[in-house]
Protein backbone atom coordinates (compact mmCIF):
# COMPACT_ATOMS: atom_id res chain seq x y z
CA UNK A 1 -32.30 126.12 -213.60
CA UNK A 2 -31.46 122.85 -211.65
CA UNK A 3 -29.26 121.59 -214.72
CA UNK A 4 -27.23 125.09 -214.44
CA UNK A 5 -26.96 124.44 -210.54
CA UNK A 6 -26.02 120.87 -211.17
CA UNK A 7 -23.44 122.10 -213.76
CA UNK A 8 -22.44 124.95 -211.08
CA UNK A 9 -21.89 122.74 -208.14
CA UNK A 10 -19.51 119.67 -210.58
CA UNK A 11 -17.41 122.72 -211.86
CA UNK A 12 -16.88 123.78 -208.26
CA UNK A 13 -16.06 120.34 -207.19
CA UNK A 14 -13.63 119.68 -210.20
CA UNK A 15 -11.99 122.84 -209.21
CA UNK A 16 -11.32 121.97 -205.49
CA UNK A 17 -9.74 118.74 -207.01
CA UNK A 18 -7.94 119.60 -209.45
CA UNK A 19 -6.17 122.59 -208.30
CA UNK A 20 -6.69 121.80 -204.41
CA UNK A 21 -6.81 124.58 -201.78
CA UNK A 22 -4.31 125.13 -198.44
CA UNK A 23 -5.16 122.71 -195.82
CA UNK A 24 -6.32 120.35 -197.75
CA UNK A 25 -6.04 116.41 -196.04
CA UNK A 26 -5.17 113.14 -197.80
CA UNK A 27 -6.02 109.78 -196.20
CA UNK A 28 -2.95 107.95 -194.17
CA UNK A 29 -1.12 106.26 -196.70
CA UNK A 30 1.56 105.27 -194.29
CA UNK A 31 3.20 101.43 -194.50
CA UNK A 32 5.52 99.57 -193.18
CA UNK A 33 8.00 97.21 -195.17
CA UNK A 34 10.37 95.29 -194.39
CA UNK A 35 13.14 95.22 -196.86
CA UNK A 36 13.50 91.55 -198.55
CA UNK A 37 17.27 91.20 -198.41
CA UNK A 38 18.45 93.48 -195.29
CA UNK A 39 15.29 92.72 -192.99
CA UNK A 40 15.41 96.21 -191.91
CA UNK A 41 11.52 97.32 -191.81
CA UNK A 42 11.37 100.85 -194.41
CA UNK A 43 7.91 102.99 -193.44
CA UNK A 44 6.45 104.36 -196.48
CA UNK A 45 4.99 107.51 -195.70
CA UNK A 46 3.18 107.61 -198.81
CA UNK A 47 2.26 104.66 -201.23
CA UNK A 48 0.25 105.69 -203.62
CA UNK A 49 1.41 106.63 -207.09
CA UNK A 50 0.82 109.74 -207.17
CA UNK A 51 4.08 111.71 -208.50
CA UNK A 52 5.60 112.05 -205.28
CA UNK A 53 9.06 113.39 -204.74
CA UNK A 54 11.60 114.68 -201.74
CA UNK A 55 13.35 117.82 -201.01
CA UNK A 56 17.49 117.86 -202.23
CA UNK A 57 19.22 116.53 -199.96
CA UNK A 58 20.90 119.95 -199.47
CA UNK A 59 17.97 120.95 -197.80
CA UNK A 60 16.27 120.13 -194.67
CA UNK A 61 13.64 117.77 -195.08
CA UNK A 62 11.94 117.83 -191.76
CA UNK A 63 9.69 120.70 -190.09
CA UNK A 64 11.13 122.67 -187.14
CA UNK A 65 8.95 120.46 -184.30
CA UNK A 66 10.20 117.33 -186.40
CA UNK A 67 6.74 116.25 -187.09
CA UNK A 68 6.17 116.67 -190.60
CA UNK A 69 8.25 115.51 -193.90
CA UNK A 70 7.59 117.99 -196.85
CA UNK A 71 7.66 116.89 -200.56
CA UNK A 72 6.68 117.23 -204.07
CA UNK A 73 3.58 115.75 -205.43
CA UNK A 74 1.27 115.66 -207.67
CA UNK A 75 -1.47 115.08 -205.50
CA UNK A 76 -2.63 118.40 -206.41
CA UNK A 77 -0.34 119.74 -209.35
CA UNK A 78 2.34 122.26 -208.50
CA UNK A 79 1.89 122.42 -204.75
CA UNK A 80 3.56 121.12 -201.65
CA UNK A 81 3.00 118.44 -199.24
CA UNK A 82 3.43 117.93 -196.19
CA UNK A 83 3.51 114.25 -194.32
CA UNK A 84 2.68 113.03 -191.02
CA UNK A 85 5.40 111.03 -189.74
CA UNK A 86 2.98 109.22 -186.67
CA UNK A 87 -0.46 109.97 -188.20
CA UNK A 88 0.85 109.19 -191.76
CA UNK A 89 -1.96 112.11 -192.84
CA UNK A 90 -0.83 114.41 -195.98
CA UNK A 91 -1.50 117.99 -195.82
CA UNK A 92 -1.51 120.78 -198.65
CA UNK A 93 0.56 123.37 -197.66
CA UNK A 94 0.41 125.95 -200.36
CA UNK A 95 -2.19 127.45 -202.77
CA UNK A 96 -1.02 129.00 -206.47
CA UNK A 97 2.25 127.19 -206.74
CA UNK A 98 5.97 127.17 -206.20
CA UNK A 99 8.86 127.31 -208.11
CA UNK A 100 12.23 125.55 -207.95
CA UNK A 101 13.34 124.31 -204.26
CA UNK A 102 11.13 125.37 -201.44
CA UNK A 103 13.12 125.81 -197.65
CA UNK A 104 11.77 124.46 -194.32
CA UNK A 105 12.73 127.08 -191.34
CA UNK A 106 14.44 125.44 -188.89
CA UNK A 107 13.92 127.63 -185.77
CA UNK A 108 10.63 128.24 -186.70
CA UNK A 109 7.25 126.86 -188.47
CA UNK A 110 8.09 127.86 -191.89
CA UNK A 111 8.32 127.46 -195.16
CA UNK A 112 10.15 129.66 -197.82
CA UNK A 113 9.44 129.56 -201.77
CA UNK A 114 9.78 131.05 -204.95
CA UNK A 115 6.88 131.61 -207.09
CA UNK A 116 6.72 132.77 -210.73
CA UNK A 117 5.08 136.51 -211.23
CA UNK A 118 4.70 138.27 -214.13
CA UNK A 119 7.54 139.18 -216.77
CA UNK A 120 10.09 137.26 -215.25
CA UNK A 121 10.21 138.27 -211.97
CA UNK A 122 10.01 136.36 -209.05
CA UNK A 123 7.87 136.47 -205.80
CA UNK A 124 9.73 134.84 -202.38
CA UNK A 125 6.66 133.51 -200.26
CA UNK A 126 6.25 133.09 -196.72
CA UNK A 127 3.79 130.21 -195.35
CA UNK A 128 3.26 130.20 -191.42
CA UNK A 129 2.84 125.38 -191.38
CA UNK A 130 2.13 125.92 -187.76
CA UNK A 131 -1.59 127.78 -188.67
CA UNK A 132 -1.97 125.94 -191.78
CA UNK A 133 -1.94 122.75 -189.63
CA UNK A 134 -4.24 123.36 -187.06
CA UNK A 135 -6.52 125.14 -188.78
CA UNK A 136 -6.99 122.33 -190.82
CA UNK A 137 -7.09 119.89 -188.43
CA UNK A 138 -9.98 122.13 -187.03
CA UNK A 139 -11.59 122.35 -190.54
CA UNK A 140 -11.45 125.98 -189.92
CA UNK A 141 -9.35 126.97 -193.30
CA UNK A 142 -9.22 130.60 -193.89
CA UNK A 143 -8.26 132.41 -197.48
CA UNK A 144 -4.55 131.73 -198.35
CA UNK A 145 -3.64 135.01 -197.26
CA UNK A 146 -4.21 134.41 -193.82
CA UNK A 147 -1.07 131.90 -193.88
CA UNK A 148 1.27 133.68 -196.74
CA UNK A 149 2.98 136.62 -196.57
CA UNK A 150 5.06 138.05 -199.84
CA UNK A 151 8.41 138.70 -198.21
CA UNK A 152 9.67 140.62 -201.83
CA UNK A 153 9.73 140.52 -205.61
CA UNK A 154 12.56 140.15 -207.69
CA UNK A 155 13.01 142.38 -210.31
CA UNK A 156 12.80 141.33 -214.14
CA UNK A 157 16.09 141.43 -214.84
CA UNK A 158 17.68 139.70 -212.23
CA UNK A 159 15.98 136.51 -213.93
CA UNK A 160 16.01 135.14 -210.27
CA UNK A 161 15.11 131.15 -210.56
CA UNK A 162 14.22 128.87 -207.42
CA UNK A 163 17.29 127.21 -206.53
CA UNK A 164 17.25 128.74 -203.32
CA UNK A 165 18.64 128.39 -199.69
CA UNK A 166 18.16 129.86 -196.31
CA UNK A 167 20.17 131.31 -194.10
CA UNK A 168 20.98 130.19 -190.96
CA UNK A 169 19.60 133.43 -189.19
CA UNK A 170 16.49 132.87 -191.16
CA UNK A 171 16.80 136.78 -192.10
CA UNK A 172 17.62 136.48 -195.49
CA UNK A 173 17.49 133.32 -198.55
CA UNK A 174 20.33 132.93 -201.61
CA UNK A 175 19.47 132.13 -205.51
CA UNK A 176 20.53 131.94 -208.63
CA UNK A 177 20.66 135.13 -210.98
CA UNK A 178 20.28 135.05 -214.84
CA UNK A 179 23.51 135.38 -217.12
CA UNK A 180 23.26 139.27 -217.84
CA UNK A 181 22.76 140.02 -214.14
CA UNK A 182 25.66 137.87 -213.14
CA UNK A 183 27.51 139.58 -216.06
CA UNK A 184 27.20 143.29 -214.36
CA UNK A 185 28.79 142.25 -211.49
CA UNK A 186 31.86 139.64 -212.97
CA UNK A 187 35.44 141.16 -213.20
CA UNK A 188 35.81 142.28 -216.21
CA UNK A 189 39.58 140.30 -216.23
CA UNK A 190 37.73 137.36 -216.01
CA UNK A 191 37.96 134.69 -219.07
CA UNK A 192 34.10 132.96 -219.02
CA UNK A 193 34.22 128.96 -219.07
CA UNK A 194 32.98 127.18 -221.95
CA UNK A 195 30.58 124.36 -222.05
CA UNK A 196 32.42 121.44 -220.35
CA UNK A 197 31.19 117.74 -221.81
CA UNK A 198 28.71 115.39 -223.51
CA UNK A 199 25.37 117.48 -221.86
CA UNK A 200 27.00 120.93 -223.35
CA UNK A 201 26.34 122.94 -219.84
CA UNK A 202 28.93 124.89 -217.73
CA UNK A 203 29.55 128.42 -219.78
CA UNK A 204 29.21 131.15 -217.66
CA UNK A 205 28.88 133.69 -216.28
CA UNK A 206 26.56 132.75 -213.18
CA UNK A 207 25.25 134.62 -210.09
CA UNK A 208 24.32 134.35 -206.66
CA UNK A 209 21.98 136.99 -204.83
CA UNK A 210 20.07 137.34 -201.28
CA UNK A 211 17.10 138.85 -200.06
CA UNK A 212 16.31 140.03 -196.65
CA UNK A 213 13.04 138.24 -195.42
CA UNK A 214 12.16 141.33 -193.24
CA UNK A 215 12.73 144.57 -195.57
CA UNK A 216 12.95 142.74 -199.18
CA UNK A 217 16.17 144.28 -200.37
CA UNK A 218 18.39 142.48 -202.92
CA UNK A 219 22.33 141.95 -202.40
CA UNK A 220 24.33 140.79 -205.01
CA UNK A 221 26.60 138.11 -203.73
CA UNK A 222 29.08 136.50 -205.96
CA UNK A 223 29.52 136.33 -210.09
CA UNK A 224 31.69 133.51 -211.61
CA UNK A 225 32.67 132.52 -214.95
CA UNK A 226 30.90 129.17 -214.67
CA UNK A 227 26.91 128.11 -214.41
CA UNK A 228 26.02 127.75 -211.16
CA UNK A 229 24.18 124.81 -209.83
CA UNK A 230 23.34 123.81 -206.50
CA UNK A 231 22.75 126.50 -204.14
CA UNK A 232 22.88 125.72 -200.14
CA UNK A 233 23.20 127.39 -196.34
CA UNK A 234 25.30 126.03 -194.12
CA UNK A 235 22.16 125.96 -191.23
CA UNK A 236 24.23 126.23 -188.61
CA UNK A 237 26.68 128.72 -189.53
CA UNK A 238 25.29 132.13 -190.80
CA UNK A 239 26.35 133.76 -194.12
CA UNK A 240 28.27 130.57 -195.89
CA UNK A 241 27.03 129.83 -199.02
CA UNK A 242 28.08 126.35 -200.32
CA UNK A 243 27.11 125.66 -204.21
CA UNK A 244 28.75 123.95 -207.32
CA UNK A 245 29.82 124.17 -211.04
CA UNK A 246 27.11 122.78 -212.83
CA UNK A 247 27.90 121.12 -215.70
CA UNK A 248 25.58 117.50 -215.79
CA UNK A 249 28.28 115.22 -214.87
CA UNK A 250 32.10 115.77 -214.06
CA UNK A 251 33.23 119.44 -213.54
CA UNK A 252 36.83 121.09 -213.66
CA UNK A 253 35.84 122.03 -209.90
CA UNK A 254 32.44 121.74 -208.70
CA UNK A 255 32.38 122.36 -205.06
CA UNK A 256 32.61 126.16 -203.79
CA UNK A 257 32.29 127.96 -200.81
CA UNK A 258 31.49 132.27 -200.41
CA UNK A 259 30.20 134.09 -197.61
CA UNK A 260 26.95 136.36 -197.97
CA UNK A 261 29.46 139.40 -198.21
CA UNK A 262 31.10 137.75 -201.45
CA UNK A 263 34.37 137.18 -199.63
CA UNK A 264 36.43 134.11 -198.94
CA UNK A 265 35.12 132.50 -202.75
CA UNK A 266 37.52 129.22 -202.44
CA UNK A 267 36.90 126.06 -204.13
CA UNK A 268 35.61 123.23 -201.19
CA UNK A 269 37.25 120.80 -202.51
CA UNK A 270 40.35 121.16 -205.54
CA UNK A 271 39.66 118.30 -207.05
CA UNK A 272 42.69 116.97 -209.86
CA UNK A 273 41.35 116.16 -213.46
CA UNK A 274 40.80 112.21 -212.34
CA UNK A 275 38.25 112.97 -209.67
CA UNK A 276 34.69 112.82 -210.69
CA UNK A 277 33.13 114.89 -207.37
CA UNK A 278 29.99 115.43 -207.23
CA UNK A 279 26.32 115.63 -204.98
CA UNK A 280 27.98 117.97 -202.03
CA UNK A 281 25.78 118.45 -199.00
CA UNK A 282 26.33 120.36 -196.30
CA UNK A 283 26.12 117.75 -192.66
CA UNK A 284 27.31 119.50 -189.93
CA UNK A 285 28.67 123.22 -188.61
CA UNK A 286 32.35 122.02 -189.93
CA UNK A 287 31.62 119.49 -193.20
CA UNK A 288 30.28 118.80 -195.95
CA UNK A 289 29.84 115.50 -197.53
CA UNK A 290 30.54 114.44 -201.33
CA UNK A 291 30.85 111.47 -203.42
CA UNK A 292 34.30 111.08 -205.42
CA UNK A 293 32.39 108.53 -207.80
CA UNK A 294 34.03 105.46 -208.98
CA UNK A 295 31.80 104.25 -210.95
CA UNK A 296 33.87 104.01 -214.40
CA UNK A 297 35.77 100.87 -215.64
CA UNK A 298 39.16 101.13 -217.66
CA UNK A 299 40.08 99.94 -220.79
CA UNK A 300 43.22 98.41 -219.67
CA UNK A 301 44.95 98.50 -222.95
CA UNK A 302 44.02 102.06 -223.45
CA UNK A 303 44.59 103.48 -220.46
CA UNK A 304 41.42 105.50 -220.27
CA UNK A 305 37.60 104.85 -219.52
CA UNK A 306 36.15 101.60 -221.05
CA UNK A 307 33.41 102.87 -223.04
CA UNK A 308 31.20 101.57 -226.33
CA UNK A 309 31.61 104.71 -228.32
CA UNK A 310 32.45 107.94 -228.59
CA UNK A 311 29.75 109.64 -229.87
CA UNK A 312 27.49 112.12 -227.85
CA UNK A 313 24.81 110.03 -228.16
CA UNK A 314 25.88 107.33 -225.60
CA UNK A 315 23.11 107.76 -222.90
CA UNK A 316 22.44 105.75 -219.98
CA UNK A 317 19.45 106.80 -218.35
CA UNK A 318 19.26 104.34 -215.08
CA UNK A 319 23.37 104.71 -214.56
CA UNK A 320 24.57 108.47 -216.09
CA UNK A 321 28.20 109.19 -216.50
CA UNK A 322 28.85 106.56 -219.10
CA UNK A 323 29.58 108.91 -222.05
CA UNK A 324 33.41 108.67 -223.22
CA UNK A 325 32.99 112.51 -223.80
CA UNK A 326 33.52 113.48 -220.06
CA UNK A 327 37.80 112.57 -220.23
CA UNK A 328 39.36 110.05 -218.16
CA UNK A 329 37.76 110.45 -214.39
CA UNK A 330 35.85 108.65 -212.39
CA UNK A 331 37.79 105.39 -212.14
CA UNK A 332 38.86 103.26 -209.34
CA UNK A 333 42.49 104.28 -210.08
CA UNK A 334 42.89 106.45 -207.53
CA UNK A 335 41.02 106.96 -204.23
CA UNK A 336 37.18 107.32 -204.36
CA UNK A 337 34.11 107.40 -201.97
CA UNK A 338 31.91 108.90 -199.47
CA UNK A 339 34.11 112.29 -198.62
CA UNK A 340 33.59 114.50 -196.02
CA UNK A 341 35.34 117.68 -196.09
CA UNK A 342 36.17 119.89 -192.93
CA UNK A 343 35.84 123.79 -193.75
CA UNK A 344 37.61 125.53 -191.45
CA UNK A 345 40.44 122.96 -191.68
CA UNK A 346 40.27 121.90 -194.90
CA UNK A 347 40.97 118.20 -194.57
CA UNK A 348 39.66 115.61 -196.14
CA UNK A 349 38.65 112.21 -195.17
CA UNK A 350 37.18 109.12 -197.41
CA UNK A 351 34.02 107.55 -194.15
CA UNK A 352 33.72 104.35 -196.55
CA UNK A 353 33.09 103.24 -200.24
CA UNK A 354 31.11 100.10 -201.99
CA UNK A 355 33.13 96.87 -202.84
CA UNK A 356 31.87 97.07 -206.26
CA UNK A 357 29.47 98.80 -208.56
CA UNK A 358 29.10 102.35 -209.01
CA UNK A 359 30.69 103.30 -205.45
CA UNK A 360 28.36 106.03 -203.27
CA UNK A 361 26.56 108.40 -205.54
CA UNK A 362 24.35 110.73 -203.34
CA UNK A 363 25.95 111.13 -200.15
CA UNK A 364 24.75 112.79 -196.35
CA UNK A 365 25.44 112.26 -193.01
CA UNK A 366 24.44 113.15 -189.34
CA UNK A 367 25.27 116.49 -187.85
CA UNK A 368 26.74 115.04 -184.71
CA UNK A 369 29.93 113.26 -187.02
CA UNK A 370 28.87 109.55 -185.59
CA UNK A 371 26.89 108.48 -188.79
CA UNK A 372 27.39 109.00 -193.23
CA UNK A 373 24.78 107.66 -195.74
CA UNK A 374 24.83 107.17 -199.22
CA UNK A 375 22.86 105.35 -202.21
CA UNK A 376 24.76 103.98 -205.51
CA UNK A 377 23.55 103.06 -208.80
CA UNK A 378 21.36 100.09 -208.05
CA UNK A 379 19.69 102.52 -205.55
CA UNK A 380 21.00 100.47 -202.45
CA UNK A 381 21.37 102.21 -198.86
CA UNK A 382 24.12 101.96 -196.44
CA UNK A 383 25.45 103.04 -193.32
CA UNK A 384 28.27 103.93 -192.07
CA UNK A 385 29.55 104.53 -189.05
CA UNK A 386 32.18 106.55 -188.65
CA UNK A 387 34.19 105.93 -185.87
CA UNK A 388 34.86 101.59 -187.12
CA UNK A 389 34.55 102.71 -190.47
CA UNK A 390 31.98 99.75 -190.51
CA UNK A 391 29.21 99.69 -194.00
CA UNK A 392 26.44 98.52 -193.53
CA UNK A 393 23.36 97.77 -196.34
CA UNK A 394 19.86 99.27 -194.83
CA UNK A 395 17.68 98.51 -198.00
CA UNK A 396 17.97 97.29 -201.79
CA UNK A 397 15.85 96.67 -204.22
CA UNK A 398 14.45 100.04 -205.19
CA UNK A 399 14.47 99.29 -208.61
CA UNK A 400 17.20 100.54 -211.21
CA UNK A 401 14.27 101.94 -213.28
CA UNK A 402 12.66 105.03 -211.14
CA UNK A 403 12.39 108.07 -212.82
CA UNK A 404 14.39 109.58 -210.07
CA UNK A 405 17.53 108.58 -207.33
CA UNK A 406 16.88 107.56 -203.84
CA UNK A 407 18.67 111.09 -202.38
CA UNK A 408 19.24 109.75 -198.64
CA UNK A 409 19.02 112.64 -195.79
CA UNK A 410 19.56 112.24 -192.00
CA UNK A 411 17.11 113.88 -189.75
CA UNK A 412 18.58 116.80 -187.42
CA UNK A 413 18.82 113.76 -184.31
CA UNK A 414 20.97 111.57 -187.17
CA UNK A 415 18.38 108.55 -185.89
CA UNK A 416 17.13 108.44 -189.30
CA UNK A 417 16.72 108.57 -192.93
CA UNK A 418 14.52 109.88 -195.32
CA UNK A 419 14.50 108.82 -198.95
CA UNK A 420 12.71 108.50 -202.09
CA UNK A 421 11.75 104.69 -203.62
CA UNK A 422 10.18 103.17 -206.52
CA UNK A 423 9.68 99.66 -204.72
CA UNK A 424 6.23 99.30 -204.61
CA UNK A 425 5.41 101.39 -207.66
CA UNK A 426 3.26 99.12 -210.10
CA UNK A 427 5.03 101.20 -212.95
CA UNK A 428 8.56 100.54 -211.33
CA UNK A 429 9.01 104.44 -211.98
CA UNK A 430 6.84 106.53 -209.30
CA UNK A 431 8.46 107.24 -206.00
CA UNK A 432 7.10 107.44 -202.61
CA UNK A 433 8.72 109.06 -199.40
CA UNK A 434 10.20 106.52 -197.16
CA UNK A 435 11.70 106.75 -193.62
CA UNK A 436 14.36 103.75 -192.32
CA UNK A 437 16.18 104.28 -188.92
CA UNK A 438 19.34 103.56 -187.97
CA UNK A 439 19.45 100.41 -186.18
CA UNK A 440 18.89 100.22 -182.51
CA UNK A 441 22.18 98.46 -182.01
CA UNK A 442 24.04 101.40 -183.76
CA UNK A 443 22.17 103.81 -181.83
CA UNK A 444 23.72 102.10 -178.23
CA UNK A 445 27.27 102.12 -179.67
CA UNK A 446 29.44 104.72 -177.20
């Protein structure tokens, strides 16, 4: 009878671990580093190896009250964290999973999600953070349902999947629709894209459809001939939908803007066949940043990207892009950078680009137009600022080798940074969630 408890109790434990419930807290983890080349000191929010990862940086990344960071990990497998930013204490934050990319409420203590149900269909979830954190600060934790609420279900068909976004209003999120439900809704005039290069993604048709938070009905927003990738709100403005042509690499025209109705569908940016655009984020009411990547050499003598072969099977894991398959883009022939695009005028501005190397690969900046930020292929930061047009190198160093990029996003106040690292992973592939402010001297520029 005691060996049966004994057994009881160890499966219980195990259980708790393993699969982890809401409220759970993680020891402080938080460190502060100062960066070997720059000097600039980097606080690791988390340091362990643990499978951590951040939000897109077409998402927000901070909570409403700006006191938590949410990410990935796999602290507890298929469940988010949240971070500390003083206390440097990690919080679970939800209880039976998630699915695709989860979206912090801005104008209130919240936290939207997909979550896989049964034949396909999808459930959005509601968690109330502000009750999850002080009830387990209290040690109080209640059943999950006392901080979820099901806000809808997707039907089967609709094949919804979690790239999703939230509106502005916070009435109502966007995602991505399967191929047949895009199909119903596509002009029937339309010719479907094909596959477009080396990674054999593109073909359409693809689909974009909302949900209202409060009543759960569906509205079908846009179908195009093309996949759809990237899926984002404009936060300040409600009912523009900003996503892309996903194709892996280079697309005929990735950025696109639609409102919630399906009106005004207009390309961002119409980008010519030598522009490689790509890693759009919405920064501001008025603009969005890109990167127009220059990150290809030229063969001179041919006239077209320098590459070894071309076969499909050119790869480059650490520095993509490389494959002679995707055409002649991405040089430094013609203009290339850290963009930011206005969208109610249209314009278009290059903020700053690298010297050498790749040239800025994920790009952001801060909502109030003083500050841009981007990361390149040896997953160095900068800064720049605007208004001089001056660059400047925050951090270095975070190791070519990562399993993932260093995705820099400003905080709402554009005082800092948040990013993802490999530097002090033993396995120079884990990534931890960093923070690295811009520079007091910056701040006191007029």
């Amino acid at each position: 009878m005691k060996l049966k408890t004994v057994f009881i109790l160890f499966y219980i434990f195990c259980t708790v671990t393993v699969f982890g419930q809401i409220g759970q807290r993680f020891p402080s983890e938080k460190k502060i580093v100062k960066d070997p080349v720059t000097g600039y000191e980097i606080t690791f929010l988390t340091s362990k190896s643990k499978g951590d990862s951040k939000i897109y940086p077409t998402h927000p990344q901070w909570t409403s009250d700006g006191n938590w960071v949410l990410f990935r990990s796999h602290r507890v497998e298929g469940e988010i964290m949240a971070v500390n930013e003083k206390s440097g204490e990690i919080v679970q934050v939800t209880e039976g999973g998630y699915s695709g990319t989860f979206c912090i409420a801005q104008k209130s203590m919240k936290v939207y999600f997909m979550r896989d149900a049964a034949e396909k269909a999808m459930q959005i979830i509601e968690v109330d953070l502000d009750k999850v954190f002080k009830d387990s600060q209290a040690g109080k934790m209640q059943a999950v349902t006392a901080y979820e609420r099901v806000c809808g279900k997707s039907p089967s068909e609709m094949e919804a999947s979690g790239d999703m976004a939230l509106d502005a209003d916070e009435d109502k999120v966007y995602f991505r629709v399967g191929k047949t439900e895009a199909f119903k809704y596509l002009d029937k005039n339309v010719t479907l894209e094909k596959n477009f290069g080396p990674r054999n993604m593109g073909a359409g048709p693809g689909g974009i459809s909302s949900m209202n938070l409060k009543t759960g009905e569906f509205k079908h927003v846009i179908s195009v001939p093309f996949q759809i990738g990237h899926i984002q709100s404009n936060i300040w403005n409600a009912n523009e939908i900003i996503f892309c042509w996903e194709t892996g690499g280079k697309s005929p025209q990735r950025t696109w803007v639609v409102m919630a109705d399906g009106s005004g569908l207009r390309p961002l940016y119409p980008e010519a066949s030598y522009e490689w655009v790509t890693h759009e984020a919405v920064i501001g009411k008025d603009e969005v940043a890109m990167a127009i990547m220059g990150h290809r050499k030229v063969d001179i003598q041919k006239e077209t990207p320098a590459q070894v072969t071309d076969s499909k099977e050119v790869k480059n894991p650490e520095n993509p892009g490389q494959e002679s398959n995707w055409g002649a883009s991405g040089t430094r022939e013609k203009p290339t950078g850290l963009a930011i695009v206005n969208l109610r005028t249209r314009e278009m501005i290059i903020a700053g680009q690298t010297n050498s190397g790749s040239g800025f690969w994920h790009v952001h900046g801060s909502s109030d137009g003083r500050w841009a930020t981007g990361d390149d292929f040896s997953r160095s930061l900068y800064l720049i600022d605007r208004k001089t047009k001056e660059i400047l190198m925050l951090t270095t160093g975070h190791k070519e080798t990562a399993q993932d990029h260093i995705h820099p996003t400003f905080n709402r106040e554009g005082t800092k940074i948040q990013f993802e690292s490999a530097m002090l992973s033993e396995d120079n592939k884990t990534m931890n969630i960093c923070i690295i402010n811009v520079p007091e001297t910056w701040l006191k520029r007029k």
